[in-house]
PDB file of N, CA and C in Angstrom:
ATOM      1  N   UNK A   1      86.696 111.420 134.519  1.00  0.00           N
ATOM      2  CA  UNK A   1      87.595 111.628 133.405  1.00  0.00           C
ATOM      3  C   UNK A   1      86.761 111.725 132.123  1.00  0.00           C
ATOM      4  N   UNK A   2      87.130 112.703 130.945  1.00  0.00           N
ATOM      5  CA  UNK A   2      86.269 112.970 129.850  1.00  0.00           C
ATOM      6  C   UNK A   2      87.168 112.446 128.834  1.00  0.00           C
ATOM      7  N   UNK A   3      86.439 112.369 127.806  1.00  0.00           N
ATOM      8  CA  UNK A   3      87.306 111.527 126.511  1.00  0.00           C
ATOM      9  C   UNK A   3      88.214 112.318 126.119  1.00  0.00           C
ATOM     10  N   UNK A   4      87.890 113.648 126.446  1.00  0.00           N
ATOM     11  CA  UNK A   4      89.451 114.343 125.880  1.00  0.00           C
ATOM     12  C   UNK A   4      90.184 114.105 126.328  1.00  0.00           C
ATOM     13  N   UNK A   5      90.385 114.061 128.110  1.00  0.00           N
ATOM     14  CA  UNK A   5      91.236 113.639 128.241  1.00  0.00           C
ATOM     15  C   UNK A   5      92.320 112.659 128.475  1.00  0.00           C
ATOM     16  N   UNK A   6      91.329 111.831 127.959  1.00  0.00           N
ATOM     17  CA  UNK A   6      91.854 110.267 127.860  1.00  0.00           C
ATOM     18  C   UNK A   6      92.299 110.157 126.331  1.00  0.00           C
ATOM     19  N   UNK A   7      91.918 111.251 125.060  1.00  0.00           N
ATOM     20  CA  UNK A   7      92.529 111.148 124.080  1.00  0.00           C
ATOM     21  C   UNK A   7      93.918 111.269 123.614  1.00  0.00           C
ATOM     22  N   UNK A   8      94.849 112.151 124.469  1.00  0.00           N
ATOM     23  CA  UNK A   8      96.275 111.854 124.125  1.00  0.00           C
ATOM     24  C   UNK A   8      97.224 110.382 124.764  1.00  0.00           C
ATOM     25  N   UNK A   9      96.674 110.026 125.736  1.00  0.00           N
ATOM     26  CA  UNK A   9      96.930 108.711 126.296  1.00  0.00           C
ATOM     27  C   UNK A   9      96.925 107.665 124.997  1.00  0.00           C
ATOM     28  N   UNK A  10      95.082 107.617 124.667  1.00  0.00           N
ATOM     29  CA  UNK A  10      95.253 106.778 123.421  1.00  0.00           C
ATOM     30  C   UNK A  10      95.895 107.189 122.234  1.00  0.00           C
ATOM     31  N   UNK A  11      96.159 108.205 121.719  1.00  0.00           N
ATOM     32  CA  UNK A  11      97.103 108.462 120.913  1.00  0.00           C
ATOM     33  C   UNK A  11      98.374 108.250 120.882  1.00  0.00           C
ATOM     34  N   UNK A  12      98.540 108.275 121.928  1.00  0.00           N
ATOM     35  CA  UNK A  12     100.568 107.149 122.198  1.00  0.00           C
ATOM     36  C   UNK A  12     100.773 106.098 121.909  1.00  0.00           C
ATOM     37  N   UNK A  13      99.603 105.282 121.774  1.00  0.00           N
ATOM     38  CA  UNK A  13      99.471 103.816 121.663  1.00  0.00           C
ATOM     39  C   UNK A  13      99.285 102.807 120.449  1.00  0.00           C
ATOM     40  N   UNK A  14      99.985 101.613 120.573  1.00  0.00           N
ATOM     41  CA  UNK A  14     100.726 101.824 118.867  1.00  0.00           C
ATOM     42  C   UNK A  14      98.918 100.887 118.518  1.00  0.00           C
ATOM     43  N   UNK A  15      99.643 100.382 117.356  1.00  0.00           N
ATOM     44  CA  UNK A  15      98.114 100.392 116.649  1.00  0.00           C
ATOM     45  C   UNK A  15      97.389  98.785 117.493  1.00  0.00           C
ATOM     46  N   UNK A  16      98.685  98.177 117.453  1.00  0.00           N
ATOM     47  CA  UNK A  16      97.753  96.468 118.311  1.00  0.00           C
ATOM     48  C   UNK A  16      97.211  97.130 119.328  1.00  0.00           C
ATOM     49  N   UNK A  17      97.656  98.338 120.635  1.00  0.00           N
ATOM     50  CA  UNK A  17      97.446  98.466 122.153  1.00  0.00           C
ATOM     51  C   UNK A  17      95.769  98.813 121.724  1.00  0.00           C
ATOM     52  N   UNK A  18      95.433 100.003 120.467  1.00  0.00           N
ATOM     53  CA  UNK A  18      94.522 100.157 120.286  1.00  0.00           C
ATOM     54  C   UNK A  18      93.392  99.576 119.855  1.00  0.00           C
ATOM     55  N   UNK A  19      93.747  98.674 118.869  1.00  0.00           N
ATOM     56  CA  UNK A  19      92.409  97.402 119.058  1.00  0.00           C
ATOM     57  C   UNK A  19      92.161  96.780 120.230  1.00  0.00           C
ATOM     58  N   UNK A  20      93.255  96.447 121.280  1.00  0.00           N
ATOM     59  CA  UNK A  20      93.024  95.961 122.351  1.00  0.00           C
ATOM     60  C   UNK A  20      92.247  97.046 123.036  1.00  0.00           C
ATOM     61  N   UNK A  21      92.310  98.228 123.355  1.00  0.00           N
ATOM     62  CA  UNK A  21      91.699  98.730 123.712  1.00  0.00           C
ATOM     63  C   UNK A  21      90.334  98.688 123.205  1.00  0.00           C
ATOM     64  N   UNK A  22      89.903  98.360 122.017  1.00  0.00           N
ATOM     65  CA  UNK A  22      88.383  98.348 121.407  1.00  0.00           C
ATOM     66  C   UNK A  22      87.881  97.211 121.344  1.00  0.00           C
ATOM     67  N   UNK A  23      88.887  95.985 122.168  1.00  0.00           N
ATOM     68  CA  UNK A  23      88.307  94.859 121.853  1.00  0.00           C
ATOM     69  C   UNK A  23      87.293  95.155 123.460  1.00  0.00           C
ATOM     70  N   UNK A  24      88.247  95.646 123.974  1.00  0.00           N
ATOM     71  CA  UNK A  24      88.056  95.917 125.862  1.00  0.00           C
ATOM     72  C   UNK A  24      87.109  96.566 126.035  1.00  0.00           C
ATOM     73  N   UNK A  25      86.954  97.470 125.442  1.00  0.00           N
ATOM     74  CA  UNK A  25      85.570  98.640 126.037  1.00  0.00           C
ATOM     75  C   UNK A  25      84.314  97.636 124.700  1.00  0.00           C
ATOM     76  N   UNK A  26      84.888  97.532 123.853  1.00  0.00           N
ATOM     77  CA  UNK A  26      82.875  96.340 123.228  1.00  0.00           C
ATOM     78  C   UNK A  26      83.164  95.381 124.206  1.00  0.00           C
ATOM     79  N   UNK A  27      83.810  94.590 124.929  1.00  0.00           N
ATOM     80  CA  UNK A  27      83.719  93.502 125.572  1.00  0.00           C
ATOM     81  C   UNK A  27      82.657  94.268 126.820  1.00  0.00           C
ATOM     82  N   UNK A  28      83.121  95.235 127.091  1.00  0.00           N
ATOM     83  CA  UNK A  28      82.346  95.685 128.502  1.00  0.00           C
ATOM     84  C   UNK A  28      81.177  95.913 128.407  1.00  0.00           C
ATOM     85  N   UNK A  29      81.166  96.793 126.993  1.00  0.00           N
ATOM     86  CA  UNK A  29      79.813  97.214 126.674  1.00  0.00           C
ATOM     87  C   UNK A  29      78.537  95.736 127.030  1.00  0.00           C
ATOM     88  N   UNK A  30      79.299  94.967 125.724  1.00  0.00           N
ATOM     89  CA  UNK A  30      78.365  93.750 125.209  1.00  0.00           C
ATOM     90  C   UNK A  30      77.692  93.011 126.743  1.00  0.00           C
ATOM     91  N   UNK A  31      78.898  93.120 128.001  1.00  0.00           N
ATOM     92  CA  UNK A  31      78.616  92.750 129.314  1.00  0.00           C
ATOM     93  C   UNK A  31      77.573  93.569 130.253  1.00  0.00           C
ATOM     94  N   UNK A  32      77.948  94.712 129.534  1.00  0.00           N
ATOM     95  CA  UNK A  32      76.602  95.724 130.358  1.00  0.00           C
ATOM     96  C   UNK A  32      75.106  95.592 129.558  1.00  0.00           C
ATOM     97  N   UNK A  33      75.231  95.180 128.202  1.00  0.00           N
ATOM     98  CA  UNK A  33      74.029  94.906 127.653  1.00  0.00           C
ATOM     99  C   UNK A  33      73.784  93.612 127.376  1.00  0.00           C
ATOM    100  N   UNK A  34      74.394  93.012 128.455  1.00  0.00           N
ATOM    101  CA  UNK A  34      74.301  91.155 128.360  1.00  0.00           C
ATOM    102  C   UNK A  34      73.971  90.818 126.690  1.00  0.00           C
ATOM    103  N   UNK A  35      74.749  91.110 125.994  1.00  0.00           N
ATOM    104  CA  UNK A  35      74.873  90.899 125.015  1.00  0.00           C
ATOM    105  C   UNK A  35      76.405  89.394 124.608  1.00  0.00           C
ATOM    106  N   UNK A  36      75.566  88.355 124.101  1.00  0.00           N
ATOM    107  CA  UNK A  36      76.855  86.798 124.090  1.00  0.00           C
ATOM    108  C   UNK A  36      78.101  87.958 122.888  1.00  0.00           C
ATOM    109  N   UNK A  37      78.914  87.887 123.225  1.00  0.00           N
ATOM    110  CA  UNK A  37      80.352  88.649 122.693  1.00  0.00           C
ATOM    111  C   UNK A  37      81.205  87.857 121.963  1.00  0.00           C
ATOM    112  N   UNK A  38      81.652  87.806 120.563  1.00  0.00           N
ATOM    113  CA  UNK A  38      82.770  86.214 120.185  1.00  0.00           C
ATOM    114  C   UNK A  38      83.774  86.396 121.566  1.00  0.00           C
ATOM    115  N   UNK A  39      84.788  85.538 121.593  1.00  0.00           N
ATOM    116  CA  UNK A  39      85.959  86.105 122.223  1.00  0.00           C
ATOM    117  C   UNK A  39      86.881  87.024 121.816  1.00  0.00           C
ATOM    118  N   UNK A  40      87.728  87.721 122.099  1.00  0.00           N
ATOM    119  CA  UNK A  40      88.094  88.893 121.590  1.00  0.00           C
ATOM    120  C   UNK A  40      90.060  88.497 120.735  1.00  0.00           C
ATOM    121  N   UNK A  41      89.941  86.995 121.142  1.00  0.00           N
ATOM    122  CA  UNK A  41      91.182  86.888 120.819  1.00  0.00           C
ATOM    123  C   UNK A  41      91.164  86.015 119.417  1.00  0.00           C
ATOM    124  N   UNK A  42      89.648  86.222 118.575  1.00  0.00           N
ATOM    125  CA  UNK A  42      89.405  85.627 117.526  1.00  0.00           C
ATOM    126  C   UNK A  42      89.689  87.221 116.554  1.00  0.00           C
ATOM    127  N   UNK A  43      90.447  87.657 116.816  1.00  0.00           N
ATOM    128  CA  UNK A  43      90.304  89.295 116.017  1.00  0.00           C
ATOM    129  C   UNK A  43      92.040  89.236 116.123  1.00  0.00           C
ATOM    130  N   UNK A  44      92.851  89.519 115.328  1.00  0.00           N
ATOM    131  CA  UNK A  44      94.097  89.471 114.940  1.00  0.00           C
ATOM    132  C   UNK A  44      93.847  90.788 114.055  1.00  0.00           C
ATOM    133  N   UNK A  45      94.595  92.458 114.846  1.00  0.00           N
ATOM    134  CA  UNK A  45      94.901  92.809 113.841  1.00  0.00           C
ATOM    135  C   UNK A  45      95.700  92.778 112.533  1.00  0.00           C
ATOM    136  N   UNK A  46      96.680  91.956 112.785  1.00  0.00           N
ATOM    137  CA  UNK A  46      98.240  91.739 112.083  1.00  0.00           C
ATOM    138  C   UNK A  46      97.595  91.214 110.768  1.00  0.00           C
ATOM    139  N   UNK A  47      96.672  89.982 110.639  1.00  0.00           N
ATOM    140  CA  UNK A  47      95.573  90.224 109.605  1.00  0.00           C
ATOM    141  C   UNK A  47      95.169  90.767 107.946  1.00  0.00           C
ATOM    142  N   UNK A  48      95.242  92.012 108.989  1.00  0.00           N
ATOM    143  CA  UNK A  48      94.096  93.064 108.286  1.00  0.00           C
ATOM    144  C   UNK A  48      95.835  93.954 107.659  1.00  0.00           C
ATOM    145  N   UNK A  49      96.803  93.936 108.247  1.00  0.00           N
ATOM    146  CA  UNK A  49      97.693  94.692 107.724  1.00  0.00           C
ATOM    147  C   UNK A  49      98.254  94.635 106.689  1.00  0.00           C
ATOM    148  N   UNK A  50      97.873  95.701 105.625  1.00  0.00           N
ATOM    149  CA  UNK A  50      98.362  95.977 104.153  1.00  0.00           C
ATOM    150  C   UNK A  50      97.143  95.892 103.668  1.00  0.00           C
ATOM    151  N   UNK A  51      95.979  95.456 103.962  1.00  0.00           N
ATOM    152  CA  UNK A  51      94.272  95.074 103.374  1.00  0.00           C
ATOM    153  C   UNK A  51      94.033  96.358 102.343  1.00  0.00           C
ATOM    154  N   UNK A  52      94.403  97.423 102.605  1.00  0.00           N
ATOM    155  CA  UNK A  52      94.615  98.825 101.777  1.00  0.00           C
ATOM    156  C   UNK A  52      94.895  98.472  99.983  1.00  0.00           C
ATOM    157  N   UNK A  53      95.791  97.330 100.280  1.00  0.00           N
ATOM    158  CA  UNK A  53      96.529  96.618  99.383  1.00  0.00           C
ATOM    159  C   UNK A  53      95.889  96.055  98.155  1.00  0.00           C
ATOM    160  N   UNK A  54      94.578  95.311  98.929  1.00  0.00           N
ATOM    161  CA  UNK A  54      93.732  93.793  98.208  1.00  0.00           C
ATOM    162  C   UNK A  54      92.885  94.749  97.901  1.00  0.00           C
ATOM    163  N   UNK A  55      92.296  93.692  97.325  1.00  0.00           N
ATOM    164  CA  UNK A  55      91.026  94.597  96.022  1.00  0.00           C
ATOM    165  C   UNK A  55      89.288  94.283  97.149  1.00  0.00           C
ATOM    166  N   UNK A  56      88.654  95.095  96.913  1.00  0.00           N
ATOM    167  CA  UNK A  56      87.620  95.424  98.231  1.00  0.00           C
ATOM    168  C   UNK A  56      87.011  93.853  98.569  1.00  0.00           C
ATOM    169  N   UNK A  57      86.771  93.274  97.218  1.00  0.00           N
ATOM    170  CA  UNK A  57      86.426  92.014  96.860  1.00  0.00           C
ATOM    171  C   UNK A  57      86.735  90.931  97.832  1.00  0.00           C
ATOM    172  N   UNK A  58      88.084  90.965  97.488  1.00  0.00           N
ATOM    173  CA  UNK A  58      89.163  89.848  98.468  1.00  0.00           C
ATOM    174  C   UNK A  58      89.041  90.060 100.277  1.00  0.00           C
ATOM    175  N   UNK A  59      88.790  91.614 100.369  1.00  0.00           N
ATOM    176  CA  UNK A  59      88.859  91.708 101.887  1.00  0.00           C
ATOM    177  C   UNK A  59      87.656  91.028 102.364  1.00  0.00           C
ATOM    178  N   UNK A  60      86.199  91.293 101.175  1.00  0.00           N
ATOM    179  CA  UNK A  60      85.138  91.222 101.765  1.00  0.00           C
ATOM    180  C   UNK A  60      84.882  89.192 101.866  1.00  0.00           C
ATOM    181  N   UNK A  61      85.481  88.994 100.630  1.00  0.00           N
ATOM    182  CA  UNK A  61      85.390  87.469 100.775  1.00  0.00           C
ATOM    183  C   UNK A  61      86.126  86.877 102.684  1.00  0.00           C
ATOM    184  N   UNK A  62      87.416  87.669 102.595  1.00  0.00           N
ATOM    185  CA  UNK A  62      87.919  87.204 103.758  1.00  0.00           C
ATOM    186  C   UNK A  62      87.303  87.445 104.814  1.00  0.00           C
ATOM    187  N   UNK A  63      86.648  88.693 105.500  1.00  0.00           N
ATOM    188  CA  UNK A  63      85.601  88.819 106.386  1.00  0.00           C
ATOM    189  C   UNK A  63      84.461  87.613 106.339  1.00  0.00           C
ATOM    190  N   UNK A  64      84.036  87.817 104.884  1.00  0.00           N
ATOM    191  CA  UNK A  64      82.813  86.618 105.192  1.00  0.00           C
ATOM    192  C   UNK A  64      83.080  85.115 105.215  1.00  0.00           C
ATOM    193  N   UNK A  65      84.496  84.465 105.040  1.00  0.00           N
ATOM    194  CA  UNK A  65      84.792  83.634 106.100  1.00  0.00           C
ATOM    195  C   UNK A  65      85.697  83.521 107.104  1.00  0.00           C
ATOM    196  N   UNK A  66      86.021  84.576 108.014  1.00  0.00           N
ATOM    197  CA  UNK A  66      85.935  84.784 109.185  1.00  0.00           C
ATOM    198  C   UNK A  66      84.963  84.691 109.798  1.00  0.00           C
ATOM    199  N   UNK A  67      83.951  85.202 109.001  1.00  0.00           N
ATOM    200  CA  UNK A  67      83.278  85.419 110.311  1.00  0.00           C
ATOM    201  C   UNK A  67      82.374  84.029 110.400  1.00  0.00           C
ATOM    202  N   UNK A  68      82.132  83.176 109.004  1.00  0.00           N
ATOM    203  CA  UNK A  68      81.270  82.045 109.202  1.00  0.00           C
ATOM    204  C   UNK A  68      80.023  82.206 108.076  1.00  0.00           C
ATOM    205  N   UNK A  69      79.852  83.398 107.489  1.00  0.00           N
ATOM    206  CA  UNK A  69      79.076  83.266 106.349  1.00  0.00           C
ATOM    207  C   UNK A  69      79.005  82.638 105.159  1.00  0.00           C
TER     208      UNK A  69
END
């Protein structure tokens, strides 16, 4: 199967199915390059929704404690 045609599949899919989907394929990746992975259920898109909103500042403060910086 080629990415095209796996591209209208993912295009049906509302926006959470699709992070799940990107949490899924870096999870695999990070496993094929034995790479340690956070867990994937530390990522909440719901979050990030309206971030368009906040001033670049505020998002970036919030990333950098998420993530622990």
């Amino acid at each position: 199967m080629t990415i095209n045609q796996l591209l209208p599949s993912i295009a049906s899919l509302s926006h959470a199915e699709k992070f799940q989907l990107v949490q899924i394929v870096l999870r695999q990746l990070a496993e094929e390059e034995s790479i340690v992975a956070p867990p994937a259920d530390d990522f909440d898109p719901r979050r990030y929704f309206g971030v368009a909103h906040q001033s670049r500042q505020a998002v970036d403060d919030s990333l950098s404690t998420a993530n622990g910086a």
